[in-house]
PDB file of N, CA and C in Angstrom:
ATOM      1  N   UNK A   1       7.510  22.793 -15.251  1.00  0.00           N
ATOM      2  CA  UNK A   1       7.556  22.959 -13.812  1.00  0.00           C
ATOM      3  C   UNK A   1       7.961  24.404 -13.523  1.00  0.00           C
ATOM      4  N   UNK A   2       7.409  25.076 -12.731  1.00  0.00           N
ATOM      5  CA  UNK A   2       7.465  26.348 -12.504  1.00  0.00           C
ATOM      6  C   UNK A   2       8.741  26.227 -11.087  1.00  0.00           C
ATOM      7  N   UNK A   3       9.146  27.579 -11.097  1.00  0.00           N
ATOM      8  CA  UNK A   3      10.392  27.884 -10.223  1.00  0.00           C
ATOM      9  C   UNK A   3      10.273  27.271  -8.831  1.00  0.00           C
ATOM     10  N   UNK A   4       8.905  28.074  -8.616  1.00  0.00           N
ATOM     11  CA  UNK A   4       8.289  27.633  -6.857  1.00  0.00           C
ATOM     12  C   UNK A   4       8.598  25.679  -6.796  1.00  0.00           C
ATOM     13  N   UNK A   5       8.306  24.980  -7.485  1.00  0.00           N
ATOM     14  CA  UNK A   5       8.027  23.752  -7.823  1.00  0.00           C
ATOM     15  C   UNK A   5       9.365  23.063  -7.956  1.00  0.00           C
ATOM     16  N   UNK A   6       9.945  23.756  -8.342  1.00  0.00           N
ATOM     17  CA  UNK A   6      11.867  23.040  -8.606  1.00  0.00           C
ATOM     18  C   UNK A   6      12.055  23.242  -7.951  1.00  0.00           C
ATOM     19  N   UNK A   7      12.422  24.563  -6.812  1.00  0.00           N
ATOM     20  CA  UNK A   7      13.486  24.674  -5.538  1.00  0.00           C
ATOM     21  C   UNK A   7      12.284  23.852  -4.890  1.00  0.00           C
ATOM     22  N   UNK A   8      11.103  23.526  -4.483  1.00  0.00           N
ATOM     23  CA  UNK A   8      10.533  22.654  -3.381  1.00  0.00           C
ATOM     24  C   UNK A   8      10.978  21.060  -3.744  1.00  0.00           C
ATOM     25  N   UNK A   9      11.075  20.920  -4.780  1.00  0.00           N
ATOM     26  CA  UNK A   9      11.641  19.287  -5.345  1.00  0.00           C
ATOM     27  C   UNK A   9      13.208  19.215  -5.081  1.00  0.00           C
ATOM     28  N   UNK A  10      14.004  20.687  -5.436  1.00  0.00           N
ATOM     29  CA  UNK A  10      15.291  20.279  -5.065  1.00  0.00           C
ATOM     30  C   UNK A  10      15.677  20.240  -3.720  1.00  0.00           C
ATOM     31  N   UNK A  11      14.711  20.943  -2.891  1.00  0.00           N
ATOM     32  CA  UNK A  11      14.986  21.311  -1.216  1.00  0.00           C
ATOM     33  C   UNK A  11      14.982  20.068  -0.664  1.00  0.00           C
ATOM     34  N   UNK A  12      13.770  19.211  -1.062  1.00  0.00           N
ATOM     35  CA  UNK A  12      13.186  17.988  -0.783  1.00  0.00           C
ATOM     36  C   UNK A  12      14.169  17.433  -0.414  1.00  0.00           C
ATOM     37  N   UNK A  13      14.817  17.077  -1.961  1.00  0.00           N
ATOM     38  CA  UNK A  13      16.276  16.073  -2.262  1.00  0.00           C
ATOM     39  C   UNK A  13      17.382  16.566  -1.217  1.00  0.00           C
ATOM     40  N   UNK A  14      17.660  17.492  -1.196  1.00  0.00           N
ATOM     41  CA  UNK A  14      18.926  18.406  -0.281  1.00  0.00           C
ATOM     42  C   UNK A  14      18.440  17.875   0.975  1.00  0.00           C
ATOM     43  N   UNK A  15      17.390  17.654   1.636  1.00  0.00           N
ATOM     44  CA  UNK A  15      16.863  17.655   3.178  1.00  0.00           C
ATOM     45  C   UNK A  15      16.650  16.091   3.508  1.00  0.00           C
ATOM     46  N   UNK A  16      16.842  15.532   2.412  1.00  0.00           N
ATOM     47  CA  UNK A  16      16.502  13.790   2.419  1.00  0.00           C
ATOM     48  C   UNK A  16      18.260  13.573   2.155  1.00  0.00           C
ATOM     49  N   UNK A  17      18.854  14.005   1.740  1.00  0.00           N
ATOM     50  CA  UNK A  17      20.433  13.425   1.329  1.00  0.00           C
ATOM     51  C   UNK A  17      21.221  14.091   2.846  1.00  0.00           C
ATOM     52  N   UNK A  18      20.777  15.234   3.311  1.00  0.00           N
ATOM     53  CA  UNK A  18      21.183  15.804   4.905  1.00  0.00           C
ATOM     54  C   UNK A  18      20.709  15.136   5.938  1.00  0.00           C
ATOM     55  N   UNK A  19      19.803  14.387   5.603  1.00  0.00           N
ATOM     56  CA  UNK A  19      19.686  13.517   7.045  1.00  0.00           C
ATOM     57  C   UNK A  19      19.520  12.090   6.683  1.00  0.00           C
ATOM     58  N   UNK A  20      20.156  11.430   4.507  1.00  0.00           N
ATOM     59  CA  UNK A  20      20.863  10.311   5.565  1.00  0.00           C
ATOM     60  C   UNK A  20      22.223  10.563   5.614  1.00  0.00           C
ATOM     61  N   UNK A  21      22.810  11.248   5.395  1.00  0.00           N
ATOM     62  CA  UNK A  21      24.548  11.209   5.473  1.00  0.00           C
ATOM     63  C   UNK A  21      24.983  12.431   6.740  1.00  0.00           C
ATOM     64  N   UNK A  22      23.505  12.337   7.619  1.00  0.00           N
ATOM     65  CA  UNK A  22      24.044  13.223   8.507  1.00  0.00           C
ATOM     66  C   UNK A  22      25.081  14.657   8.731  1.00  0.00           C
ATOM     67  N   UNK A  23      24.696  15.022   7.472  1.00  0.00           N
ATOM     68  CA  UNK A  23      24.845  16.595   7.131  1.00  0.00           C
ATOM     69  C   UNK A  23      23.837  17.418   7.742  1.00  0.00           C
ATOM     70  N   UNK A  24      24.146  18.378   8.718  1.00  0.00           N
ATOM     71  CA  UNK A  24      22.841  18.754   9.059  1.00  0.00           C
ATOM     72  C   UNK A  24      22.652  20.275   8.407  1.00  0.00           C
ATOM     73  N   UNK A  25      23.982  20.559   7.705  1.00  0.00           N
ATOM     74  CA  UNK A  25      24.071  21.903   6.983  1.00  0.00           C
ATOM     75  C   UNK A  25      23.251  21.919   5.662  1.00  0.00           C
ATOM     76  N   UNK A  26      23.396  20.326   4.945  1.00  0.00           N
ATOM     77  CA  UNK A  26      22.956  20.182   4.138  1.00  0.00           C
ATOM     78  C   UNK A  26      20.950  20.110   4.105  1.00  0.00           C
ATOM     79  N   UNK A  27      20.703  19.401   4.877  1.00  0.00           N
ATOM     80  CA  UNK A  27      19.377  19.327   5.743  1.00  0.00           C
ATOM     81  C   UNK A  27      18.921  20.593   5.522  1.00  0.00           C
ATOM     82  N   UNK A  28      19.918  21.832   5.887  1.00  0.00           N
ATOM     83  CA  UNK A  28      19.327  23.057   6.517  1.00  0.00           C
ATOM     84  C   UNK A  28      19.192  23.789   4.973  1.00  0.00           C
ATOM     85  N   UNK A  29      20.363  23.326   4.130  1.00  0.00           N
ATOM     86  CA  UNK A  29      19.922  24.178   2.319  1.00  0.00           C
ATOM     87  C   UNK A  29      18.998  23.576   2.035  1.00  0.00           C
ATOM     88  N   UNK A  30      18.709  22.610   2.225  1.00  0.00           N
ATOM     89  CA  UNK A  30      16.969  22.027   1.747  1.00  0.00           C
ATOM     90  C   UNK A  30      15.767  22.423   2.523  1.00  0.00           C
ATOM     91  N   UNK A  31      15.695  22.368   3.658  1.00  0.00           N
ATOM     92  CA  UNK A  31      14.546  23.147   3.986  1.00  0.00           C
ATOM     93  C   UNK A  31      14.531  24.884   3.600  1.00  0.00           C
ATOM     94  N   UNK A  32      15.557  25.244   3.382  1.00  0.00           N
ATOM     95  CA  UNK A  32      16.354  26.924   3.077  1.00  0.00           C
ATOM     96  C   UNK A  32      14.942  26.674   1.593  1.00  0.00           C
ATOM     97  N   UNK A  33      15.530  25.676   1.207  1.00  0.00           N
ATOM     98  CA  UNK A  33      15.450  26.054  -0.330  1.00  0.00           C
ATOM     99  C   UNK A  33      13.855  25.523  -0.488  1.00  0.00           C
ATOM    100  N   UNK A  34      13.122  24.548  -0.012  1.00  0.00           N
ATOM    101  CA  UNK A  34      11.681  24.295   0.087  1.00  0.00           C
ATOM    102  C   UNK A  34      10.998  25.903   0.485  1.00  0.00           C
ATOM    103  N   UNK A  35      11.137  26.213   1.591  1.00  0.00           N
ATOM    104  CA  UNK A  35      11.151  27.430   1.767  1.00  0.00           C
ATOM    105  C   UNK A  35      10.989  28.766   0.834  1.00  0.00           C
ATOM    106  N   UNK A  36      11.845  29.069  -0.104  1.00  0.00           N
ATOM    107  CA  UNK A  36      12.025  29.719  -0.755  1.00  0.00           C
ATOM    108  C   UNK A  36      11.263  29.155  -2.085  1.00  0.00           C
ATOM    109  N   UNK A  37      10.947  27.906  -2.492  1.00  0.00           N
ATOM    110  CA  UNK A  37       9.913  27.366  -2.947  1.00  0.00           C
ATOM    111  C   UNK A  37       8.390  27.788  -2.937  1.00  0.00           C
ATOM    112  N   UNK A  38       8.343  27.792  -1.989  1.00  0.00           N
ATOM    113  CA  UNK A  38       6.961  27.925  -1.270  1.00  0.00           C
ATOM    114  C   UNK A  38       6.744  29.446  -1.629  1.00  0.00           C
ATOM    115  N   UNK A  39       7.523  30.432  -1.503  1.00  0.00           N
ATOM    116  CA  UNK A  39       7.681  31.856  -0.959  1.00  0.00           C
ATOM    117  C   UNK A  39       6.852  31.797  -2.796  1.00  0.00           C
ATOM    118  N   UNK A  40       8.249  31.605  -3.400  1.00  0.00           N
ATOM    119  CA  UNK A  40       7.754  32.187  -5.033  1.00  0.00           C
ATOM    120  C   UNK A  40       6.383  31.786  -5.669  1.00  0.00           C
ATOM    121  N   UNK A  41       5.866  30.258  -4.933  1.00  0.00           N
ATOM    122  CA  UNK A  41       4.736  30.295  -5.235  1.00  0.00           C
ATOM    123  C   UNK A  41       3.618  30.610  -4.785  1.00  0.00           C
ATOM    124  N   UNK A  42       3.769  31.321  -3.680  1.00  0.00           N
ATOM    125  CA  UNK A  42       2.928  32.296  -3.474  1.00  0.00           C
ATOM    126  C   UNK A  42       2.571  33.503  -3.557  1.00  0.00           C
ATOM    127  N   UNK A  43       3.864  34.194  -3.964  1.00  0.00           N
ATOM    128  CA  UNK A  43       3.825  35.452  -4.798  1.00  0.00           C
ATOM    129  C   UNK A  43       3.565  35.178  -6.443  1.00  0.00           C
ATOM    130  N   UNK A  44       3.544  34.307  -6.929  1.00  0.00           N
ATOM    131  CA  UNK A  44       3.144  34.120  -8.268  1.00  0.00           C
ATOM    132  C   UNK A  44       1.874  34.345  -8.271  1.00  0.00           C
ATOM    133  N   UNK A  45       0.921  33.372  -7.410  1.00  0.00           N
ATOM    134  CA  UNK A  45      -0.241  33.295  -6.964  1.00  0.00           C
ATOM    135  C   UNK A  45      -0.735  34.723  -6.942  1.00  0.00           C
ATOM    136  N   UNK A  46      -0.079  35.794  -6.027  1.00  0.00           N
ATOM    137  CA  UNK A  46      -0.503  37.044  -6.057  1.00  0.00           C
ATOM    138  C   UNK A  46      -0.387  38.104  -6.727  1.00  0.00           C
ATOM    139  N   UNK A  47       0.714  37.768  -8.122  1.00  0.00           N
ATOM    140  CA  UNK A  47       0.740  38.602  -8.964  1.00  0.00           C
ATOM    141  C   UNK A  47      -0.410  38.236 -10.077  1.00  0.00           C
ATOM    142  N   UNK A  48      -1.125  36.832  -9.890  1.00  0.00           N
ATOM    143  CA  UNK A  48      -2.016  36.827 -11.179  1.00  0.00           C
ATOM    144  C   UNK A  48      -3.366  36.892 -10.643  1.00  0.00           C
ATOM    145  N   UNK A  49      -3.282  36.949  -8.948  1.00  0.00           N
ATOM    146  CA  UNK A  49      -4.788  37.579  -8.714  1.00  0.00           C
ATOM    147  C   UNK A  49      -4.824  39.199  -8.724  1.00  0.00           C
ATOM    148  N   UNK A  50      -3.522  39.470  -8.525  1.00  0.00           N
ATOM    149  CA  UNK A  50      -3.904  41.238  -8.802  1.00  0.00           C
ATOM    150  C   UNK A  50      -3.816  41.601 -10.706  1.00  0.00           C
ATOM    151  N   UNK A  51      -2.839  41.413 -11.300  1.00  0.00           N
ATOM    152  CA  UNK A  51      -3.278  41.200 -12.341  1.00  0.00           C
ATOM    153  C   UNK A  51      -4.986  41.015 -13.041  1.00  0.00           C
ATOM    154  N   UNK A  52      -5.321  40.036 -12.232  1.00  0.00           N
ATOM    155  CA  UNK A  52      -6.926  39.435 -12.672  1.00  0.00           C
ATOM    156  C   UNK A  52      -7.935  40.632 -12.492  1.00  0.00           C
ATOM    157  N   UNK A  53      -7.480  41.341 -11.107  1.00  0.00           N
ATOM    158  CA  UNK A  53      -8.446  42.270 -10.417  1.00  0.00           C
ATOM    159  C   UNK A  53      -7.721  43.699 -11.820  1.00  0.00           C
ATOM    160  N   UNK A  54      -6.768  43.642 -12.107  1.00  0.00           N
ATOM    161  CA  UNK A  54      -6.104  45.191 -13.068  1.00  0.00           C
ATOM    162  C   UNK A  54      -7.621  44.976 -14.214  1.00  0.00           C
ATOM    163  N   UNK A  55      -7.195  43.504 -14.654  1.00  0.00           N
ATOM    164  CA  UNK A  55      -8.060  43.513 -16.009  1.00  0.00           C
ATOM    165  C   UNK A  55      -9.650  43.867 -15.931  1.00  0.00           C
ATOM    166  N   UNK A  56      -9.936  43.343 -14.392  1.00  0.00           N
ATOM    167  CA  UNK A  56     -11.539  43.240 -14.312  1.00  0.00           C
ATOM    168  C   UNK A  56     -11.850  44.818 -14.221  1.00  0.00           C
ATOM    169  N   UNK A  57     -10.928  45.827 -13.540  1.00  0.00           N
ATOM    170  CA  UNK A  57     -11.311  46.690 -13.498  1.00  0.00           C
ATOM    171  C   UNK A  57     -11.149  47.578 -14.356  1.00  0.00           C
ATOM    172  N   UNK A  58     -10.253  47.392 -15.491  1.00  0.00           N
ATOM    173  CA  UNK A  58      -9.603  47.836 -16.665  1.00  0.00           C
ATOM    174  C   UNK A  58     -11.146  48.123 -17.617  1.00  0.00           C
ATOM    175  N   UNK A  59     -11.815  46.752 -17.262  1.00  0.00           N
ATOM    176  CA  UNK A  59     -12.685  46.502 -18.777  1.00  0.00           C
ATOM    177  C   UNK A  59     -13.936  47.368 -17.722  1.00  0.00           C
ATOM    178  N   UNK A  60     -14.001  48.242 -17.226  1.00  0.00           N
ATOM    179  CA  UNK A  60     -15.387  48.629 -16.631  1.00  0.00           C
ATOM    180  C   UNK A  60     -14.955  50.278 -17.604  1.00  0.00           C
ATOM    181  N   UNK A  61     -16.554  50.815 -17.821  1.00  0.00           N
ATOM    182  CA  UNK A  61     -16.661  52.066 -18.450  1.00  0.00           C
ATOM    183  C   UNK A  61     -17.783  53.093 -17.709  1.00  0.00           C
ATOM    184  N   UNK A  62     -17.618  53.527 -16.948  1.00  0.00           N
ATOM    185  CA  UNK A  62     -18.554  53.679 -16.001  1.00  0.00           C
ATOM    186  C   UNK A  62     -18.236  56.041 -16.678  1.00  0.00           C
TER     187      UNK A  62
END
């Protein structure tokens, strides 16, 4: 399981245990942390499409 993928599974849990025990601070580190989930996996996403584009243009001999 990649990073993006754990804080969105642990945010989950944090935002489901904050609203049933009516923590709403707690609620708020879980969506915090889904959030920040989301973020890394979308910069992952964009380090291996630029990456992809380094190599494609790497291998040209013009």
């Amino acid at each position: 399981m990649n990073e993006g993928a754990k804080d969105k599974v642990t945010g989950k849990a944090k935002e489901a245990m904050g609203k049933m025990t009516g923590d709403r601070r707690k609620e708020a580190e879980g969506k915090a942390d889904q959030a920040k989930g989301k973020t890394k996996d979308t910069m992952g996403g964009a380090r291996e499409r630029a990456e992809g584009l380094k190599d494609s243009l790497g291998d040209k001999k013009d």
